[in-house]
C-alpha atoms as a PDB file:
ATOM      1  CA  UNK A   1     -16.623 -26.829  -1.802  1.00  0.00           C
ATOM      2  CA  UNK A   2     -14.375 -24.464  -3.466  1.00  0.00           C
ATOM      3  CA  UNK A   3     -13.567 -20.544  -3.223  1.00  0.00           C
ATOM      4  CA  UNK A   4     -12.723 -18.352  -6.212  1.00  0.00           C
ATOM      5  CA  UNK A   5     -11.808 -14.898  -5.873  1.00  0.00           C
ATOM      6  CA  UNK A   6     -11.142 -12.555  -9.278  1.00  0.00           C
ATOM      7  CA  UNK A   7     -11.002  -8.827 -10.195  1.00  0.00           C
ATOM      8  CA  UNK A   8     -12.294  -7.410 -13.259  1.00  0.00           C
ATOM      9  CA  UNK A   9     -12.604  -3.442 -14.244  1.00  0.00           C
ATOM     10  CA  UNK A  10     -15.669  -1.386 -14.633  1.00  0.00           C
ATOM     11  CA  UNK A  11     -16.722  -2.254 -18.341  1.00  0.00           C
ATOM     12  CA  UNK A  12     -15.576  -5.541 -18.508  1.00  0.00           C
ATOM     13  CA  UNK A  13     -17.110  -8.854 -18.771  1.00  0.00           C
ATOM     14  CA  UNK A  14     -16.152 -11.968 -17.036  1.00  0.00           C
ATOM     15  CA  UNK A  15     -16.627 -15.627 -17.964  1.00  0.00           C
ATOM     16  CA  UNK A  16     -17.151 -18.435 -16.278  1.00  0.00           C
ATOM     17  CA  UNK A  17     -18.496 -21.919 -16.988  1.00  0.00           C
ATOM     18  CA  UNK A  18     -20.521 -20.468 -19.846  1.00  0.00           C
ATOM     19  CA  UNK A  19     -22.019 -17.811 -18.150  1.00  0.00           C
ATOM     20  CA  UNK A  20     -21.493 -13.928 -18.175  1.00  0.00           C
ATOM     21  CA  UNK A  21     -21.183 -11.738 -15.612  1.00  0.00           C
ATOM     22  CA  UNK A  22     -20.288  -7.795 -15.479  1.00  0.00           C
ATOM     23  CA  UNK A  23     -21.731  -6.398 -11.545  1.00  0.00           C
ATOM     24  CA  UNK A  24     -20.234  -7.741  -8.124  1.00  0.00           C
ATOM     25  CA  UNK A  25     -20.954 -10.481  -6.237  1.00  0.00           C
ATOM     26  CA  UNK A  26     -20.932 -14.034  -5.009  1.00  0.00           C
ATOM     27  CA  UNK A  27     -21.823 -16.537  -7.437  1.00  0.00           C
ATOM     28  CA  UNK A  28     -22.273 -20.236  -7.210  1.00  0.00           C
ATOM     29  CA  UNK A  29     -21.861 -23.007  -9.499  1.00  0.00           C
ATOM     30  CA  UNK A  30     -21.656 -26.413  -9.479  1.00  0.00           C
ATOM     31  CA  UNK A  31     -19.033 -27.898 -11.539  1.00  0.00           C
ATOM     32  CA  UNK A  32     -17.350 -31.553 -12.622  1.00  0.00           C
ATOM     33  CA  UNK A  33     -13.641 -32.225 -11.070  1.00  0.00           C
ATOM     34  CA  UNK A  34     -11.471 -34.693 -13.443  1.00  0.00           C
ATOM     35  CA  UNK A  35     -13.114 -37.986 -11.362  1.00  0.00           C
ATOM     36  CA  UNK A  36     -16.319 -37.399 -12.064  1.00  0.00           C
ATOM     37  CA  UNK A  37     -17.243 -35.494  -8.810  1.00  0.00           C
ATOM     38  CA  UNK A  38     -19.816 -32.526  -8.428  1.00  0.00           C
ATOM     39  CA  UNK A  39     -18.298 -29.414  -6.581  1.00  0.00           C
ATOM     40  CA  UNK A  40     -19.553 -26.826  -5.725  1.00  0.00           C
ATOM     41  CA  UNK A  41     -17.713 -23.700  -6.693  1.00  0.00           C
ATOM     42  CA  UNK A  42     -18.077 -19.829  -5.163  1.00  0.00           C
ATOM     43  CA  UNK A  43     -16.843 -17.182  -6.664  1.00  0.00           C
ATOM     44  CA  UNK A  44     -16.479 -13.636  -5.502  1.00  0.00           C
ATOM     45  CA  UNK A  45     -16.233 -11.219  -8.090  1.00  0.00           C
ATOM     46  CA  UNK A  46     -14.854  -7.615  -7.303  1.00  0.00           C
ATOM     47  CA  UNK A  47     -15.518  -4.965  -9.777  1.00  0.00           C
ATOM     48  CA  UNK A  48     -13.323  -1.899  -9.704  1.00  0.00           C
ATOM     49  CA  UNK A  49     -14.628   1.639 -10.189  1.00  0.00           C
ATOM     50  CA  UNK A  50     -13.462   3.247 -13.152  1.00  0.00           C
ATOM     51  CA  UNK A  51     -10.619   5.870 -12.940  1.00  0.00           C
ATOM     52  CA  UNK A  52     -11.175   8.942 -11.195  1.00  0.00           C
ATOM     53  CA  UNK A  53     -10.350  11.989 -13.411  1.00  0.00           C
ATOM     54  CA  UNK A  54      -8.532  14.437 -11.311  1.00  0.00           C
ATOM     55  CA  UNK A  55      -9.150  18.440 -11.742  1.00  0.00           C
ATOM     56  CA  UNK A  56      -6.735  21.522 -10.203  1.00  0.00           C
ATOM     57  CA  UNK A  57      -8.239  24.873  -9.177  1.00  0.00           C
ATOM     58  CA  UNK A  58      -5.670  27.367  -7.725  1.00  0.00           C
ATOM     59  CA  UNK A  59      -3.225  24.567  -6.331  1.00  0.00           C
ATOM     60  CA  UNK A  60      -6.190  22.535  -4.775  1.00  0.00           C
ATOM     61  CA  UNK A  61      -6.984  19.328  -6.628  1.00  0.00           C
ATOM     62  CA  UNK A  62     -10.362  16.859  -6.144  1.00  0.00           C
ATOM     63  CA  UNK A  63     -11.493  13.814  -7.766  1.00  0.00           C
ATOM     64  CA  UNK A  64     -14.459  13.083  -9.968  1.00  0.00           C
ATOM     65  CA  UNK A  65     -15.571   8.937 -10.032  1.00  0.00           C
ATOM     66  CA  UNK A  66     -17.789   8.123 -12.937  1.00  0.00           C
ATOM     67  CA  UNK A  67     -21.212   6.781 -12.493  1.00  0.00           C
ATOM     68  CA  UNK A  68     -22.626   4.701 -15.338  1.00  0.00           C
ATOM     69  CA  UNK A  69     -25.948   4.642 -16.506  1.00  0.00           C
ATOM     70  CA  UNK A  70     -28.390   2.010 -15.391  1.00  0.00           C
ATOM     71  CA  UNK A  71     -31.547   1.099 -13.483  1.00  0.00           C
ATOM     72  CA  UNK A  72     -31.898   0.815 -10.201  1.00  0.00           C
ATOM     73  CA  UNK A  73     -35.172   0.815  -7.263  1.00  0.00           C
ATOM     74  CA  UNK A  74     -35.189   4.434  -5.728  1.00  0.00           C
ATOM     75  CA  UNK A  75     -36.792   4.872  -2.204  1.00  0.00           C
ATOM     76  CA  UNK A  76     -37.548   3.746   0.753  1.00  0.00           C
ATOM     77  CA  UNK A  77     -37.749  -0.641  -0.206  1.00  0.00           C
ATOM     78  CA  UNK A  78     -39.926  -2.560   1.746  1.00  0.00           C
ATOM     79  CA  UNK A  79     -37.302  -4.121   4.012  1.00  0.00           C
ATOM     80  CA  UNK A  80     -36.403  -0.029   5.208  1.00  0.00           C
ATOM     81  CA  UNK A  81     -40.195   0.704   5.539  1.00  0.00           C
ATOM     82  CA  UNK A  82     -40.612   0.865   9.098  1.00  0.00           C
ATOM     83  CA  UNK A  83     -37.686   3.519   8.857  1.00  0.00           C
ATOM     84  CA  UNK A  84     -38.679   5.946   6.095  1.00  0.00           C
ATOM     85  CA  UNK A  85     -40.481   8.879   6.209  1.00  0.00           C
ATOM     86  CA  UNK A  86     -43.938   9.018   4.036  1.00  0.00           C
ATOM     87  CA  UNK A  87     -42.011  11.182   1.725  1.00  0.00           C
ATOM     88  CA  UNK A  88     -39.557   8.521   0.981  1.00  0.00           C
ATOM     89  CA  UNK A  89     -42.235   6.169  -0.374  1.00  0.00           C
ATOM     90  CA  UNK A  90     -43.240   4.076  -2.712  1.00  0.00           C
ATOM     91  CA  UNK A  91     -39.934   2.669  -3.627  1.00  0.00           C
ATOM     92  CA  UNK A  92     -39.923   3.110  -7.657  1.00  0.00           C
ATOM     93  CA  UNK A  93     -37.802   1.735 -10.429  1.00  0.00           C
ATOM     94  CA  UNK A  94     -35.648   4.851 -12.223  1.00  0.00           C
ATOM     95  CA  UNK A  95     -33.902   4.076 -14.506  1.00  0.00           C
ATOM     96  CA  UNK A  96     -30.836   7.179 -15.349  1.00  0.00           C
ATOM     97  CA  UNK A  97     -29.491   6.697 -19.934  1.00  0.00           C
ATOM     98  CA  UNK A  98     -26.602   8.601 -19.245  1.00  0.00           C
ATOM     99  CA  UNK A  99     -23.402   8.231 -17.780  1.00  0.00           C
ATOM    100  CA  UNK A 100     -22.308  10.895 -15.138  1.00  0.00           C
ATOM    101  CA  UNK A 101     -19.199  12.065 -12.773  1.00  0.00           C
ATOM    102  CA  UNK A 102     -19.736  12.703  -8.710  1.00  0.00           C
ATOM    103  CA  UNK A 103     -17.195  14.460  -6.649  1.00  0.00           C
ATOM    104  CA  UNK A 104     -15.091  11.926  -4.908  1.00  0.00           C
ATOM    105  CA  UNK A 105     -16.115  13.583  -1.038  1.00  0.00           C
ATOM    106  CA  UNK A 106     -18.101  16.156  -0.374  1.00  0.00           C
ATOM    107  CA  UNK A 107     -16.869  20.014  -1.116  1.00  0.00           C
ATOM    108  CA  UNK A 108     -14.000  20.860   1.464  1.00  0.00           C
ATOM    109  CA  UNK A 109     -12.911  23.962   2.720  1.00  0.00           C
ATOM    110  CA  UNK A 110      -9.923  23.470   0.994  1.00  0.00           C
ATOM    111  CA  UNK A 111     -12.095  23.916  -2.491  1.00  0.00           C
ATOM    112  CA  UNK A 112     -14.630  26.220  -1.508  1.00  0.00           C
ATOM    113  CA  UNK A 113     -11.749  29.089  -0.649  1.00  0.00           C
ATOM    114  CA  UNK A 114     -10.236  27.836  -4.344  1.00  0.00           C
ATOM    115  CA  UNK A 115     -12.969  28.800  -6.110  1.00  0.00           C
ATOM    116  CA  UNK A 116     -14.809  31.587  -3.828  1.00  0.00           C
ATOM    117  CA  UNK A 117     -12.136  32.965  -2.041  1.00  0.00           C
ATOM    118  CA  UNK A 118     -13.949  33.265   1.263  1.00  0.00           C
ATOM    119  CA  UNK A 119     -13.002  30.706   4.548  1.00  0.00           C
ATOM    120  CA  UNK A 120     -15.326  29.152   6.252  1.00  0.00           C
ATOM    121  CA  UNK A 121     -15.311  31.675   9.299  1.00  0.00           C
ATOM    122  CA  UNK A 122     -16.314  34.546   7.199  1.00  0.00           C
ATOM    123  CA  UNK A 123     -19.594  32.142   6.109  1.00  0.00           C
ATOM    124  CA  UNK A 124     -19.897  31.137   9.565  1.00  0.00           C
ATOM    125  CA  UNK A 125     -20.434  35.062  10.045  1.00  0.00           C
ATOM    126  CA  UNK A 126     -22.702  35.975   7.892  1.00  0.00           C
ATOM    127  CA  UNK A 127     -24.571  32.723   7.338  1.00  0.00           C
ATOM    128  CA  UNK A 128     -27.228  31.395  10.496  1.00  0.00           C
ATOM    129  CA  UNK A 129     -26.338  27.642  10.333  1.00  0.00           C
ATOM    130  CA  UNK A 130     -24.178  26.332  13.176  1.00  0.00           C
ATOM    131  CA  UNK A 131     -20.921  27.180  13.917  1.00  0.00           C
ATOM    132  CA  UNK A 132     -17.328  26.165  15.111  1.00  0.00           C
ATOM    133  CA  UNK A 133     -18.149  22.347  13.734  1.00  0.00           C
ATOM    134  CA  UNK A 134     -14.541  21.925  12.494  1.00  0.00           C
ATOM    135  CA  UNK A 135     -11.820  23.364  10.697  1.00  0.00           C
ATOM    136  CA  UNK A 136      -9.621  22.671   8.211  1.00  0.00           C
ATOM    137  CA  UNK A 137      -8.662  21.663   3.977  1.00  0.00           C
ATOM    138  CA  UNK A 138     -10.390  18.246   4.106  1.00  0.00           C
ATOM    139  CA  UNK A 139     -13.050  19.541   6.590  1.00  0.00           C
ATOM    140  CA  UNK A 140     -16.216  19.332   4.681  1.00  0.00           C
ATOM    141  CA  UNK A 141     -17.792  22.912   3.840  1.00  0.00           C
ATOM    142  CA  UNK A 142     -20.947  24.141   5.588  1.00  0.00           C
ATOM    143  CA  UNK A 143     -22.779  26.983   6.879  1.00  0.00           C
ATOM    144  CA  UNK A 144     -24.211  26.881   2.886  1.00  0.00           C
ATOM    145  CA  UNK A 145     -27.101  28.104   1.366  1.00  0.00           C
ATOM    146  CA  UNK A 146     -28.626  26.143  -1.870  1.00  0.00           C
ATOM    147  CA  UNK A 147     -28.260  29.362  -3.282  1.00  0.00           C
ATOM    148  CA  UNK A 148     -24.395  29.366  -2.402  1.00  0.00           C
ATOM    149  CA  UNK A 149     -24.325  26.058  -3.683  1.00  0.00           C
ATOM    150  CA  UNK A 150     -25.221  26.752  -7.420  1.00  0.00           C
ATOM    151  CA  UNK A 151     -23.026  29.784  -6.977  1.00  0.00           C
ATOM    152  CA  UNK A 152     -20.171  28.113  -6.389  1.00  0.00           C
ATOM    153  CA  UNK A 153     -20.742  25.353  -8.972  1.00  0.00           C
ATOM    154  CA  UNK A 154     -21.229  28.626 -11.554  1.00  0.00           C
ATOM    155  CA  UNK A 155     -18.086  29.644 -10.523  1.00  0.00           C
ATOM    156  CA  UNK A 156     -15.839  26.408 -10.953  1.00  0.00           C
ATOM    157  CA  UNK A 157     -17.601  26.163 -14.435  1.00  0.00           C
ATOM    158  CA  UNK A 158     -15.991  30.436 -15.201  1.00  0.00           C
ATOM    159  CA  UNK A 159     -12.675  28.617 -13.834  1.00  0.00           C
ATOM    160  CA  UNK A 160     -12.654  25.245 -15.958  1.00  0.00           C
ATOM    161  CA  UNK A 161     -14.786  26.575 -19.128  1.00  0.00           C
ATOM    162  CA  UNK A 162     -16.396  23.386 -18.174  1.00  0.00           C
ATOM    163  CA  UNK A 163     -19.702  22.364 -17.342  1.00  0.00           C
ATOM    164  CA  UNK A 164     -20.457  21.041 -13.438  1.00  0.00           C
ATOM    165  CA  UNK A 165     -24.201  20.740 -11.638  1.00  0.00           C
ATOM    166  CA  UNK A 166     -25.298  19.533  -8.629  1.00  0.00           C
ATOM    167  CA  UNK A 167     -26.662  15.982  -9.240  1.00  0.00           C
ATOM    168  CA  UNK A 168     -30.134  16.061  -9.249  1.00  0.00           C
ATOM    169  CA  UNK A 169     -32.158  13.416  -6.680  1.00  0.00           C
ATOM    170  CA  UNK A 170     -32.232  10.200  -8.550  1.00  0.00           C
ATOM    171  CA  UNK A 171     -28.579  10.343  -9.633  1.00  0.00           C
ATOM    172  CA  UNK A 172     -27.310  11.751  -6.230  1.00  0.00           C
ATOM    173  CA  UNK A 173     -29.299   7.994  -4.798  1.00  0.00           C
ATOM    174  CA  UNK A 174     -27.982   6.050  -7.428  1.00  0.00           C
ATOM    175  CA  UNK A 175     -24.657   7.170  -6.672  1.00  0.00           C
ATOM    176  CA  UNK A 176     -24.981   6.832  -3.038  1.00  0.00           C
ATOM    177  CA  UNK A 177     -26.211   3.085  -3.435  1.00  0.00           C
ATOM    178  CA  UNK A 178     -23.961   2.125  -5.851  1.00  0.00           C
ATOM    179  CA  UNK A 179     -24.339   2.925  -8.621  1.00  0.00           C
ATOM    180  CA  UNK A 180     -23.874  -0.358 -11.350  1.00  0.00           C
ATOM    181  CA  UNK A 181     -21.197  -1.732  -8.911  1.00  0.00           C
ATOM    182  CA  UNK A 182     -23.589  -1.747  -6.095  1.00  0.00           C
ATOM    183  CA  UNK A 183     -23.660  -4.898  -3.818  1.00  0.00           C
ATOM    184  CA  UNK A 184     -27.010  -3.826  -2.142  1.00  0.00           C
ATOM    185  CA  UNK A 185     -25.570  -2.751   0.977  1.00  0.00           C
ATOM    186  CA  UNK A 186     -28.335  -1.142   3.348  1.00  0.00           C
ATOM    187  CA  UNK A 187     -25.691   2.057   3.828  1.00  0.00           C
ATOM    188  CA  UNK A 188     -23.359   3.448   1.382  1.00  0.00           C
ATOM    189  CA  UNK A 189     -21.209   1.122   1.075  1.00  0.00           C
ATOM    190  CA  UNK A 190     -21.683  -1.660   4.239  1.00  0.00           C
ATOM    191  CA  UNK A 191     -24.118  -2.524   5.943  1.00  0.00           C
ATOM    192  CA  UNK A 192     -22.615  -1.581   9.267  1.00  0.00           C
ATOM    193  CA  UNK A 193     -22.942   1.772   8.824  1.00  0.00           C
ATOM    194  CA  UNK A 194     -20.182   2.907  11.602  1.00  0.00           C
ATOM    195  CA  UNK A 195     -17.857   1.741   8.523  1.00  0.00           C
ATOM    196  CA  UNK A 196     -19.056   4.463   6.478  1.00  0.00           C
ATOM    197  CA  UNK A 197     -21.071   7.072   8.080  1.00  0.00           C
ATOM    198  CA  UNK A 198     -20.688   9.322  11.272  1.00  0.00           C
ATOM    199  CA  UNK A 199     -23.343   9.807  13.419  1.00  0.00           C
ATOM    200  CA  UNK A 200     -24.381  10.803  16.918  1.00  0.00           C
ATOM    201  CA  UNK A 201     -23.459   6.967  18.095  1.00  0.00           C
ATOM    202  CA  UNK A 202     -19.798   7.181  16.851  1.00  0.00           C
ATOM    203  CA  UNK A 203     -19.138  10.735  17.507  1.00  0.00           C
ATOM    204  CA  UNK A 204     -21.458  12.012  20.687  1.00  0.00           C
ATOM    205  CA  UNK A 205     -19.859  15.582  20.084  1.00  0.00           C
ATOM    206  CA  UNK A 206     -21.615  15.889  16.822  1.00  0.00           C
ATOM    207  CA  UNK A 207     -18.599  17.737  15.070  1.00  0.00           C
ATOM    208  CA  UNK A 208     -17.521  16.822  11.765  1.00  0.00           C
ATOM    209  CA  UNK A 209     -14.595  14.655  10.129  1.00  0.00           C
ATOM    210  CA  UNK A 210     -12.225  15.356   7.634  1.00  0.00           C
ATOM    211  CA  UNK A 211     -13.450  13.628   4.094  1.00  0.00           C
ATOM    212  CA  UNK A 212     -11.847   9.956   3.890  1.00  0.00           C
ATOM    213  CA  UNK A 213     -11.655   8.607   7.093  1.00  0.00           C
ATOM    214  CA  UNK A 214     -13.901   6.199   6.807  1.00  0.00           C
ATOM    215  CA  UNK A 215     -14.661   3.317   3.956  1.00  0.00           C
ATOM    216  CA  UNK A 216     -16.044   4.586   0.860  1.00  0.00           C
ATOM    217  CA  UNK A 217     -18.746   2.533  -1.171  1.00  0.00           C
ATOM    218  CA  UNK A 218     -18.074   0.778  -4.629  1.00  0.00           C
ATOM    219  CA  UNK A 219     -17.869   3.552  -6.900  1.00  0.00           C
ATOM    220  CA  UNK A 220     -15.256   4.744  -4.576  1.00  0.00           C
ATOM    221  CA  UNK A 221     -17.448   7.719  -2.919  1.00  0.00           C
ATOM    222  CA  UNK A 222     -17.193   8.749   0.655  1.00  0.00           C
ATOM    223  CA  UNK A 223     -19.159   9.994   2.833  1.00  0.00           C
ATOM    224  CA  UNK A 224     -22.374   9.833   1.026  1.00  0.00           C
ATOM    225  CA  UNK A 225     -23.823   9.202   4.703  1.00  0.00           C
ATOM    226  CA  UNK A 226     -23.219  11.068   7.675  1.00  0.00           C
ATOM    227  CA  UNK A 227     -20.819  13.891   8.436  1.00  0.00           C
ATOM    228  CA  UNK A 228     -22.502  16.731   6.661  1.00  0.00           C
ATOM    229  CA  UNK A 229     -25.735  16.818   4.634  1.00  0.00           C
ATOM    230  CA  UNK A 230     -25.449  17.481   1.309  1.00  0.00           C
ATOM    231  CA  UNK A 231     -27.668  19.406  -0.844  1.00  0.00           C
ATOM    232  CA  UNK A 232     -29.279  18.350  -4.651  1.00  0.00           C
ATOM    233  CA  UNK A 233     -29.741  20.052  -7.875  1.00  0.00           C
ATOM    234  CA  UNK A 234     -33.855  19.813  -7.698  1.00  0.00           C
ATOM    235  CA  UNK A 235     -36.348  20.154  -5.324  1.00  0.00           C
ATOM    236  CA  UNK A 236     -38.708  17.805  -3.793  1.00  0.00           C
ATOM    237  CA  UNK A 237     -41.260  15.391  -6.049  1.00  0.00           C
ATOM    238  CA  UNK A 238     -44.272  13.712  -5.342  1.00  0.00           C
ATOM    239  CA  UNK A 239     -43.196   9.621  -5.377  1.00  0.00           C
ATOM    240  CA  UNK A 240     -45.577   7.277  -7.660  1.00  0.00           C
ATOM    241  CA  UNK A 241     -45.034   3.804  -8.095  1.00  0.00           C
ATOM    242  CA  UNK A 242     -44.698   4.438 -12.370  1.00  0.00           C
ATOM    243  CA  UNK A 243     -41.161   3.749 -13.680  1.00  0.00           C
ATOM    244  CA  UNK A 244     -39.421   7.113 -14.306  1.00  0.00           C
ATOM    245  CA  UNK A 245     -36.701   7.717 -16.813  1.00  0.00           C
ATOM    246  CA  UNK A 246     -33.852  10.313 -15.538  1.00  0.00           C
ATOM    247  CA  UNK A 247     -36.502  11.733 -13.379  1.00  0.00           C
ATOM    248  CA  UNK A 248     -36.276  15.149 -11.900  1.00  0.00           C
ATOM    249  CA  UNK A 249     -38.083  17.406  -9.706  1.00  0.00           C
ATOM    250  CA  UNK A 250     -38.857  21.429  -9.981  1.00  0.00           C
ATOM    251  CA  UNK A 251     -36.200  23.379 -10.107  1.00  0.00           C
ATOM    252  CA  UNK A 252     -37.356  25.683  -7.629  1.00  0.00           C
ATOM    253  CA  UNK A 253     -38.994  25.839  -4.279  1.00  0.00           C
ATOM    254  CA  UNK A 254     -37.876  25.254  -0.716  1.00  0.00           C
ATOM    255  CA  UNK A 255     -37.941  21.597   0.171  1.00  0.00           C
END
């Protein structure tokens, strides 16, 4: 029994003994030595994420990863039943045609002053969310409306003559799985999730972490569990079990 280990980019396509092979993983083969033998070969394919492209607003600077298109099965999968809400079900095949770009962590405080000019004590004072859950540039933002949300995402697009969103449901899931370098991993990027996420059992005090202290998953995304919840461009949809094509729910309402 043999081990192979290799590294191709995002894009590429790797070769070997005839077949083809562009996603992650562990693949076995059985191949001939020079007496005759069978062996049996492993090989561990890493895929890496494709460059990040970097942005500057007022001296603060944040990462975009890209996310290309594919298909993937969005909800709750048989094997997380017993843990998913009714909402969360049936788990459906989406498939998303176009490639897209997701923040590298969530929105800091750092970024939100950037573009809005306010800190995060004067939203802790006029907003009704909790307070005092940690301060700081690479603290996530909160104490945030939806509402202040697309705000401040109309406002970086004024700054860059660009054109940001929100990611809507399906591509914010995709993401957070995976995307097309997804291993399957029952958390964003393990499947223990104290590697990736915060949570009541690693932190008891319930505060929340500066972006990037923990693992992020293969697109190279952190915190896409845990820490701080993070909102979507579209509100709730009824699941079916139908394949949907870049799917997307209403645009308004309050779920």
């Amino acid at each position: 029994t043999y081990q192979a280990f290799d590294t191709i980019c995002a894009g590429e396509t790797y070769t070997w003994n005839g077949n083809t092979y562009t996603k992650p993983g562990t693949y076995t083969d059985t191949l001939q030595n020079i007496y005759g033998c069978d062996s049996i070969v492993t090989l561990h394919l890493e895929v890496l994420p494709d460059p990040p492209i970097t942005f500057t607003i007022n001296g603060v600077s944040f990462k975009m990863m890209r996310v290309r298109a594919g298909t993937f099965m969005m909800g709750a999968t048989p094997e997380q039943g017993t843990d998913a809400q009714a909402n969360e079900k049936p788990a459906h095949q989406v498939t998303l045609t176009r490639d897209y770009f997701v923040s590298e962590t969530v929105l800091t405080q750092a970024l939100w002053t950037a573009v809005m000019g306010t800190t995060i004590q004067e939203e802790e004072a006029k907003g009704t969310g909790e307070k005092n859950l940690g301060y700081g540039d690479n603290y996530p933002m909160y104490c945030l409306s939806h509402n202040d949300c697309l705000l401040f995402v109309e406002r970086l697009n004024q700054l860059t003559g660009l054109t940001f969103r929100m990611p809507t449901e399906a591509e914010w899931e995709y993401a957070a799985r995976g995307g097309h370098l997804s291993r399957g991993y029952k958390y964003p990027g393990s499947n223990d999730p104290f590697e990736v996420a915060w949570s009541i059992e690693n932190d008891p005090q319930r505060k929340l972490h500066p972006v990037k202290l923990l693992k992020p998953n293969e697109l190279g995304l952190y915190d896409m569990a845990g820490n701080v919840w993070e909102y979507i461009y579209d509100f709730r949809r009824t699941y079916t079990a139908e394949p949907q094509v870049n799917p997307m729910g209403n645009i308004s309402g309050n779920q």
